[in-house]
N, C-alpha and C. Protein backbone atom coordinates (compact mmCIF):
# COMPACT_ATOMS: atom_id res chain seq x y z
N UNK A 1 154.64 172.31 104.36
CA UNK A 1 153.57 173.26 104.39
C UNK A 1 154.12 174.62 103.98
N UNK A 2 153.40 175.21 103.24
CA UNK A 2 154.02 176.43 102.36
C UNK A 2 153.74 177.58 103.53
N UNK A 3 154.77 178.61 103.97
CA UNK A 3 154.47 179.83 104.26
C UNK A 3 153.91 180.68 103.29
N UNK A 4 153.57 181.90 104.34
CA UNK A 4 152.44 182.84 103.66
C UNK A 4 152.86 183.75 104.01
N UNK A 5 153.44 184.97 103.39
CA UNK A 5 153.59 186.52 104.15
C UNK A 5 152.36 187.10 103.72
N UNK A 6 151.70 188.36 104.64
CA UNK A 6 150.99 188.86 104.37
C UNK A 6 151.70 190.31 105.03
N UNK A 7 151.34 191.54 104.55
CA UNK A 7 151.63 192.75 104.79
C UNK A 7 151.03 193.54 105.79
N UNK A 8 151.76 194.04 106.38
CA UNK A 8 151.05 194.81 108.06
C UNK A 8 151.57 196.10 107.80
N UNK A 9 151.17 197.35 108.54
CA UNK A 9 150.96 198.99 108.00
C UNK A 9 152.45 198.81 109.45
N UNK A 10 152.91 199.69 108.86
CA UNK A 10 154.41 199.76 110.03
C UNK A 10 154.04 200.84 111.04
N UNK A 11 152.93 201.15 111.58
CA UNK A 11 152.61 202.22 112.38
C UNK A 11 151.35 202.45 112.59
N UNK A 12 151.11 203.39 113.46
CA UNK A 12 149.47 203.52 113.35
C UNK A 12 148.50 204.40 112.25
N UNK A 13 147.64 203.91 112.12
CA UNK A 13 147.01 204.42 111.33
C UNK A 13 146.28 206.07 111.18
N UNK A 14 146.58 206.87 110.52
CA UNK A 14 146.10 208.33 110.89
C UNK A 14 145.02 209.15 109.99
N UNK A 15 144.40 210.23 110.51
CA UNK A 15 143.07 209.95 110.20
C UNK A 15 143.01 210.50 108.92
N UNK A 16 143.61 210.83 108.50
CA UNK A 16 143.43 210.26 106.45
C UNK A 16 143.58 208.75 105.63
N UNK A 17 143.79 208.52 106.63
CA UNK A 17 143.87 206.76 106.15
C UNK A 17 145.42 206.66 106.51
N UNK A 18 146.59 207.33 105.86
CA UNK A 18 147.60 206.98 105.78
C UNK A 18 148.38 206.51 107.20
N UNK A 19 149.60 205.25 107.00
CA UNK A 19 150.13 204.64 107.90
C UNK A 19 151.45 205.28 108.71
N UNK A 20 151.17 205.55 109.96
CA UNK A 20 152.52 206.04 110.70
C UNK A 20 152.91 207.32 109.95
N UNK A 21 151.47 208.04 109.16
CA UNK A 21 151.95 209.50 108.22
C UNK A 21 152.60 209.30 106.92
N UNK A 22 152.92 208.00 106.46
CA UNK A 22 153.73 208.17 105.06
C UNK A 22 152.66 206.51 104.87
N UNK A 23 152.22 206.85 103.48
CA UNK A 23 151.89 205.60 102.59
C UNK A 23 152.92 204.80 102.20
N UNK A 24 153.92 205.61 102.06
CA UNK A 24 155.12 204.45 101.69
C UNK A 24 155.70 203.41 102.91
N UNK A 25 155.23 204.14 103.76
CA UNK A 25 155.68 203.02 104.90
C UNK A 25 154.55 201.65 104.95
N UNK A 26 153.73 201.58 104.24
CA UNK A 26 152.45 200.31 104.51
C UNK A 26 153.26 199.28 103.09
N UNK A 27 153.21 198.48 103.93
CA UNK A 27 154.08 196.66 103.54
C UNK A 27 155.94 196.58 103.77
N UNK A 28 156.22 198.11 104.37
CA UNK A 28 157.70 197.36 104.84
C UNK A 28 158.01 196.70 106.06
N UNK A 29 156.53 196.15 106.92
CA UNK A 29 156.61 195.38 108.11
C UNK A 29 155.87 193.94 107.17
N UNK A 30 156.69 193.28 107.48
CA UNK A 30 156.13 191.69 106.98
C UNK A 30 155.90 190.80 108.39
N UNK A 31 154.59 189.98 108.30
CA UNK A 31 153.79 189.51 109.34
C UNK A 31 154.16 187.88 109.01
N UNK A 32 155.03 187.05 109.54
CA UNK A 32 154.97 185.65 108.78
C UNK A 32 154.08 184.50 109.71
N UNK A 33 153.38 184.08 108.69
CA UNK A 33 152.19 183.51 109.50
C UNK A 33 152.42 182.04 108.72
N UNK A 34 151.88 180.93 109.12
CA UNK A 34 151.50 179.81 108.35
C UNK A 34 150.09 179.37 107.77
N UNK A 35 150.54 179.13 106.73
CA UNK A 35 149.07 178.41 106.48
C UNK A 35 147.97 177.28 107.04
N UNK A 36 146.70 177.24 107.41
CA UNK A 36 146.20 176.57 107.80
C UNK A 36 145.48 175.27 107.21
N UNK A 37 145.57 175.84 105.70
CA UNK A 37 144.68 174.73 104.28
C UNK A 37 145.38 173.43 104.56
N UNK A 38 143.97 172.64 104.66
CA UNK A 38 144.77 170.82 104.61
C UNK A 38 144.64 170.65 105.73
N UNK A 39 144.38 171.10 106.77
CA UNK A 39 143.83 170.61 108.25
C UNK A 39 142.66 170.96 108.79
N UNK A 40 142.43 169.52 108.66
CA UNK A 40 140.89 168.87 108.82
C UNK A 40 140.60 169.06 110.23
N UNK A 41 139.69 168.36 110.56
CA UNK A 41 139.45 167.94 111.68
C UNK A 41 140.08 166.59 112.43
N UNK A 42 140.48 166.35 113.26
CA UNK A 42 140.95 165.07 113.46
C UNK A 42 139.35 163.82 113.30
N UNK A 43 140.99 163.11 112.69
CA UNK A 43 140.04 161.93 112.38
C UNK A 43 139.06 162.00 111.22
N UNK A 44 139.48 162.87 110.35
CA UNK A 44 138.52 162.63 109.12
C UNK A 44 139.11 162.70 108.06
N UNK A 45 138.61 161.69 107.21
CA UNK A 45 139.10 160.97 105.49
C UNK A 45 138.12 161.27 104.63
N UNK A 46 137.97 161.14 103.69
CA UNK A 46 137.44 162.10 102.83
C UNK A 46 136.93 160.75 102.37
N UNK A 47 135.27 160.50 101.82
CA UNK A 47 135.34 158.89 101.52
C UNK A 47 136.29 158.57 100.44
N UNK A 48 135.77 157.30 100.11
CA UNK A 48 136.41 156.53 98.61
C UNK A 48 135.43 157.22 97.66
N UNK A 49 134.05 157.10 97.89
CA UNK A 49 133.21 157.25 96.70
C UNK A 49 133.78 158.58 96.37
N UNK A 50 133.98 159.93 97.05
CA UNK A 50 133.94 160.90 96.27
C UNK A 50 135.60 160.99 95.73
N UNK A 51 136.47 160.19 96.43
CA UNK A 51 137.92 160.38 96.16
C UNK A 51 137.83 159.65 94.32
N UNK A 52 137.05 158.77 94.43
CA UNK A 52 136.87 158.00 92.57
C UNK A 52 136.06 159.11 92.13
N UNK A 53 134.87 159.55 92.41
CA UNK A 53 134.15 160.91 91.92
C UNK A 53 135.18 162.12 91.14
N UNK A 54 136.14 162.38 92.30
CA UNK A 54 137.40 163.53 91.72
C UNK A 54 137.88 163.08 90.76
N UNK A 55 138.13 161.89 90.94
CA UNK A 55 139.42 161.51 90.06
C UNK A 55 138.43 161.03 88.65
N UNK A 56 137.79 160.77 88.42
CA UNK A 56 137.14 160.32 87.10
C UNK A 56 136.96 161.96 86.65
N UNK A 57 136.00 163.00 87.33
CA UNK A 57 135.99 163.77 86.48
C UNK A 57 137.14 164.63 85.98
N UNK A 58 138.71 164.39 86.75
CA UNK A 58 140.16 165.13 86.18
C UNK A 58 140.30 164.30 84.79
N UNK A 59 140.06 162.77 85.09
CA UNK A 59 140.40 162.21 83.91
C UNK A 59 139.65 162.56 82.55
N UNK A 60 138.47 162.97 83.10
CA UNK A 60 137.24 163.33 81.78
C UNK A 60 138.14 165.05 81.49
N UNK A 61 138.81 165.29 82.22
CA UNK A 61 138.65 166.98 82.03
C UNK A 61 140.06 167.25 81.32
N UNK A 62 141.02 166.32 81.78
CA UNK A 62 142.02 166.54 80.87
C UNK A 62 142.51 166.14 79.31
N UNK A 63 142.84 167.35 78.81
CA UNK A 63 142.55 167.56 76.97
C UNK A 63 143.59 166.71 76.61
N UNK A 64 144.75 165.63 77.32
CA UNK A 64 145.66 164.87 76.97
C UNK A 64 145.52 163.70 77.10
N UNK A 65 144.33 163.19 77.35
CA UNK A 65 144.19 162.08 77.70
C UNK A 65 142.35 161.47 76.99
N UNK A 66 142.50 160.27 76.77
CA UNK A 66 140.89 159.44 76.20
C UNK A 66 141.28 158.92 77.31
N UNK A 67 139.86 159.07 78.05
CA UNK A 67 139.78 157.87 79.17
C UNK A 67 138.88 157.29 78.45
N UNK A 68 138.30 156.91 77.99
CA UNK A 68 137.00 156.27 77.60
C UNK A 68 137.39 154.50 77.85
N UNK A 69 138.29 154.29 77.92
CA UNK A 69 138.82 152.54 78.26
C UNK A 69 139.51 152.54 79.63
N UNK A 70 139.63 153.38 80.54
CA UNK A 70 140.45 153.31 81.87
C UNK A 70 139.38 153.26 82.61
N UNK A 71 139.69 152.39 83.74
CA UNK A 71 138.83 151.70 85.45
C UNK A 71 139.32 152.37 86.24
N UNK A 72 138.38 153.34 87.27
CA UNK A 72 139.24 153.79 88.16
C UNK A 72 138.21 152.95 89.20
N UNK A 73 139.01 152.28 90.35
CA UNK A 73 138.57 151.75 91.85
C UNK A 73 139.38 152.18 93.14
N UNK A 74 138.72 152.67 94.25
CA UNK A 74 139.30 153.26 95.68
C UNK A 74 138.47 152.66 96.19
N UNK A 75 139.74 152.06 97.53
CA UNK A 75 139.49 151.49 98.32
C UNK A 75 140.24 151.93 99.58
N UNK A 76 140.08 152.29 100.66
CA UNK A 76 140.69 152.93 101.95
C UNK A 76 141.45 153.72 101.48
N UNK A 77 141.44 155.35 100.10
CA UNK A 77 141.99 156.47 100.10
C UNK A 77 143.40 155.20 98.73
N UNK A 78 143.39 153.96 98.38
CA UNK A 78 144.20 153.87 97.74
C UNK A 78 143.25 153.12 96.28
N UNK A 79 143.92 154.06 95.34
CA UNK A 79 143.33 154.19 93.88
C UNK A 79 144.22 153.03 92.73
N UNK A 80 143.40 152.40 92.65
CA UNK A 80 143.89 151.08 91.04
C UNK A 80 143.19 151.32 90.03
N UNK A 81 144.15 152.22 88.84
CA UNK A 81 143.78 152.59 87.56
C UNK A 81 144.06 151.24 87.08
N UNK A 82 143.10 150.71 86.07
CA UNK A 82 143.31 149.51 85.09
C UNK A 82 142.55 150.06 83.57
N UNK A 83 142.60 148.95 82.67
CA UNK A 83 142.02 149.31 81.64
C UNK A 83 143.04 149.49 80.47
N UNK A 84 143.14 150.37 80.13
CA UNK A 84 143.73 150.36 78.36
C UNK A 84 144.17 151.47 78.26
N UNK A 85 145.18 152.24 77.86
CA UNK A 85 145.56 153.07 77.02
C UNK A 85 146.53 153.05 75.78
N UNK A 86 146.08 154.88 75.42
CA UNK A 86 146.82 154.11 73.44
C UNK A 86 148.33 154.90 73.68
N UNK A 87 148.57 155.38 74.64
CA UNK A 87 149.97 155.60 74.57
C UNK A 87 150.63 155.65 76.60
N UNK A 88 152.14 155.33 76.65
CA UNK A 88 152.44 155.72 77.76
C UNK A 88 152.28 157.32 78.29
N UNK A 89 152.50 158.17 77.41
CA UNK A 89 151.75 159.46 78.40
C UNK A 89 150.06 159.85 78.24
N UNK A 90 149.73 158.94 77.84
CA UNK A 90 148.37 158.91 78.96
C UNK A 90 148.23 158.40 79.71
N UNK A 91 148.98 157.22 79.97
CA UNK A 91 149.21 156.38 81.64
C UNK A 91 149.64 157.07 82.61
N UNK A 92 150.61 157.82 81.71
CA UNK A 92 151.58 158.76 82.81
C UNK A 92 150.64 159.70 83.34
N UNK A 93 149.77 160.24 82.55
CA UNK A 93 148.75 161.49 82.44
C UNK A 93 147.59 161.10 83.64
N UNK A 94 146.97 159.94 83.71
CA UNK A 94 146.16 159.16 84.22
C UNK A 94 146.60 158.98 85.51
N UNK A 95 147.59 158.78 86.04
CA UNK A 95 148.78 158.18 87.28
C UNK A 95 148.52 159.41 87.72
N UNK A 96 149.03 160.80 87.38
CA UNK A 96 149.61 161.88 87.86
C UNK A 96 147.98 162.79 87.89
N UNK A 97 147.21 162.48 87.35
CA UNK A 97 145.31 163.08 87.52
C UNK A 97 145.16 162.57 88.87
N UNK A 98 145.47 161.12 89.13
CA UNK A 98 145.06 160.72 90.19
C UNK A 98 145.46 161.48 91.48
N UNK A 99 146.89 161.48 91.41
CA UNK A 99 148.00 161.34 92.57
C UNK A 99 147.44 163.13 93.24
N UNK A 100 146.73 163.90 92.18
CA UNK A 100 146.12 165.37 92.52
C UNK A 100 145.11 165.25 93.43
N UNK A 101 144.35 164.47 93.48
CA UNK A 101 142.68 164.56 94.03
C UNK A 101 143.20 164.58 96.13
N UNK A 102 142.75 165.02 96.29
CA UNK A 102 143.21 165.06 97.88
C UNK A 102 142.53 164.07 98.25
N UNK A 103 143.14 163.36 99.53
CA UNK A 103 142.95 162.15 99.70
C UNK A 103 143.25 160.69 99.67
N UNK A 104 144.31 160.87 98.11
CA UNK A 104 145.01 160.12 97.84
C UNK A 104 145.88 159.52 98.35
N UNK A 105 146.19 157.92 99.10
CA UNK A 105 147.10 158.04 99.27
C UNK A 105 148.16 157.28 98.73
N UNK A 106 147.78 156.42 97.92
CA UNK A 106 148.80 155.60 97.15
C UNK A 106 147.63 155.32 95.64
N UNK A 107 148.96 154.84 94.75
CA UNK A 107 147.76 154.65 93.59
C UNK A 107 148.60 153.77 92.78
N UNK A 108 148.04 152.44 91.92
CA UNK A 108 148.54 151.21 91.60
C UNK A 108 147.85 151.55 90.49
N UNK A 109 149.10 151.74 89.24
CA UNK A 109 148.78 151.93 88.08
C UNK A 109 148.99 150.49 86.83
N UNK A 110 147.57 149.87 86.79
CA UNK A 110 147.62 148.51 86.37
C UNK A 110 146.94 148.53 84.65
N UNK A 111 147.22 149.88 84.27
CA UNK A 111 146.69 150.37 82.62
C UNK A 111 147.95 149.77 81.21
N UNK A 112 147.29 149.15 80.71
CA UNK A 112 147.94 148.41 79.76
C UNK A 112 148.35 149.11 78.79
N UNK A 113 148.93 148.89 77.71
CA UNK A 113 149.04 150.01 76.55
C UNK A 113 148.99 149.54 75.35
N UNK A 114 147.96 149.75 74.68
CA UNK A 114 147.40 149.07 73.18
C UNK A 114 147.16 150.49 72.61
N UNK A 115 147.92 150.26 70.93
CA UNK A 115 148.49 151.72 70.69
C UNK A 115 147.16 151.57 69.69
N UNK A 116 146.40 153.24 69.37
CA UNK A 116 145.38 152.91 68.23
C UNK A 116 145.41 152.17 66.94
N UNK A 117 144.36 151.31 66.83
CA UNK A 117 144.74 150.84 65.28
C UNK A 117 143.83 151.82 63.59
N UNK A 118 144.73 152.04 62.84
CA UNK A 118 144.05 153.05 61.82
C UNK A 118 144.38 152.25 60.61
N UNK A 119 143.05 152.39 59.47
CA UNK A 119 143.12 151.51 58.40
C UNK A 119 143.90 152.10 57.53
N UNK A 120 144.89 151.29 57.04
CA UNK A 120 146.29 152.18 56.15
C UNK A 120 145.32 152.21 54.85
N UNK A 121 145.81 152.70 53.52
CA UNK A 121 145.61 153.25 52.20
C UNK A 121 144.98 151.81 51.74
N UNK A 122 145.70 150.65 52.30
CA UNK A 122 145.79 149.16 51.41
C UNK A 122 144.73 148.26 51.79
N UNK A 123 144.27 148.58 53.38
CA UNK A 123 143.28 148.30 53.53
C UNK A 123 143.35 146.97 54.90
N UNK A 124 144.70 147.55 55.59
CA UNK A 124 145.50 146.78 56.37
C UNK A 124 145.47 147.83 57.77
N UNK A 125 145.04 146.83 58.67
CA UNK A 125 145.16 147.55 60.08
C UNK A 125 146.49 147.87 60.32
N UNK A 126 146.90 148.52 61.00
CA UNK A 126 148.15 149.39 61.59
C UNK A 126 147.77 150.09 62.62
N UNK A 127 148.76 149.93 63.49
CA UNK A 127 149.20 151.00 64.73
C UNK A 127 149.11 152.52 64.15
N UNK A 128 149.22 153.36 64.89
CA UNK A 128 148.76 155.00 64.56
C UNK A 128 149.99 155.67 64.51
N UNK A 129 150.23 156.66 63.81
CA UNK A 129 151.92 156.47 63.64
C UNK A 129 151.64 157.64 64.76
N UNK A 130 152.93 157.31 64.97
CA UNK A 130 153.44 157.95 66.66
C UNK A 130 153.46 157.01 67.88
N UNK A 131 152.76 156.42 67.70
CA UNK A 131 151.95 154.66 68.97
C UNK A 131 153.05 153.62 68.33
N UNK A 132 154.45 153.80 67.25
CA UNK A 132 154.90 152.47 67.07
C UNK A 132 156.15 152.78 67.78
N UNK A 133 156.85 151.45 68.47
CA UNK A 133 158.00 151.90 69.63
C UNK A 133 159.31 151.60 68.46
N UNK A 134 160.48 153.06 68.60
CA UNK A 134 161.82 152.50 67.68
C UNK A 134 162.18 151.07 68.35
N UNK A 135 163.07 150.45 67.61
CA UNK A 135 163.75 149.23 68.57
C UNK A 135 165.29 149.52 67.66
């Protein structure tokens, strides 16, 4: 859990506004507090429906990725991407959209990888150059 400083006036306040008589003295007392974000109420999970809700619209929203062939399904807070993609970093891209949505708590990445096919000059399907693996 991330700390938080926030700034406290090192004196009392006087009636021009200024702190303990000098403005320069307001933020050389540091107040260290913790953060409270991320604690719920006990006993509450966030459903499945809206945890797939989040996560479909990151996948629609991110400019690195076609979801248009990926399945997303949640079931008790744990997410199984399936479906198709045309390269490994959109799997990777897809995996790591998910693993953001709060709520999450595990996620089974079952997305295949079929690289685009584009009609060459000759009139012959082909892979998309960049989608072919060196060997």
């Amino acid at each position: 859990m991330a700390d938080h400083w926030r700034y406290a006036p090192a004196g009392p306040v006087g009636i021009q506004g200024g702190v303990g008589g000098s403005l320069a003295a307001w933020g050389q007392q540091r107040i260290r507090h913790r953060s409270q974000a991320g604690r719920g109420p006990r006993n509450y999970t966030r459903s499945d429906a809206r945890i797939c809700e989040d996560i479909c619209e990151r996948l629609t929203r991110d400019p690195d990725l076609d979801a248009t062939d990926i399945e997303v399904s949640v079931r008790a807070g744990e997410v199984t991407l399936g479906g198709i993609a045309h390269t490994r970093a959109e799997k990777r891209h897809a995996e790591d959209d998910s693993w953001e949505v709060w709520g999450v708590r595990n996620v089974f990445n079952h997305i295949r990888l079929r690289p685009r096919e584009v009609e060459n000059p000759s009139g012959d399907w082909a892979p998309a150059l960049g989608d072919v693996r060196r060997r």
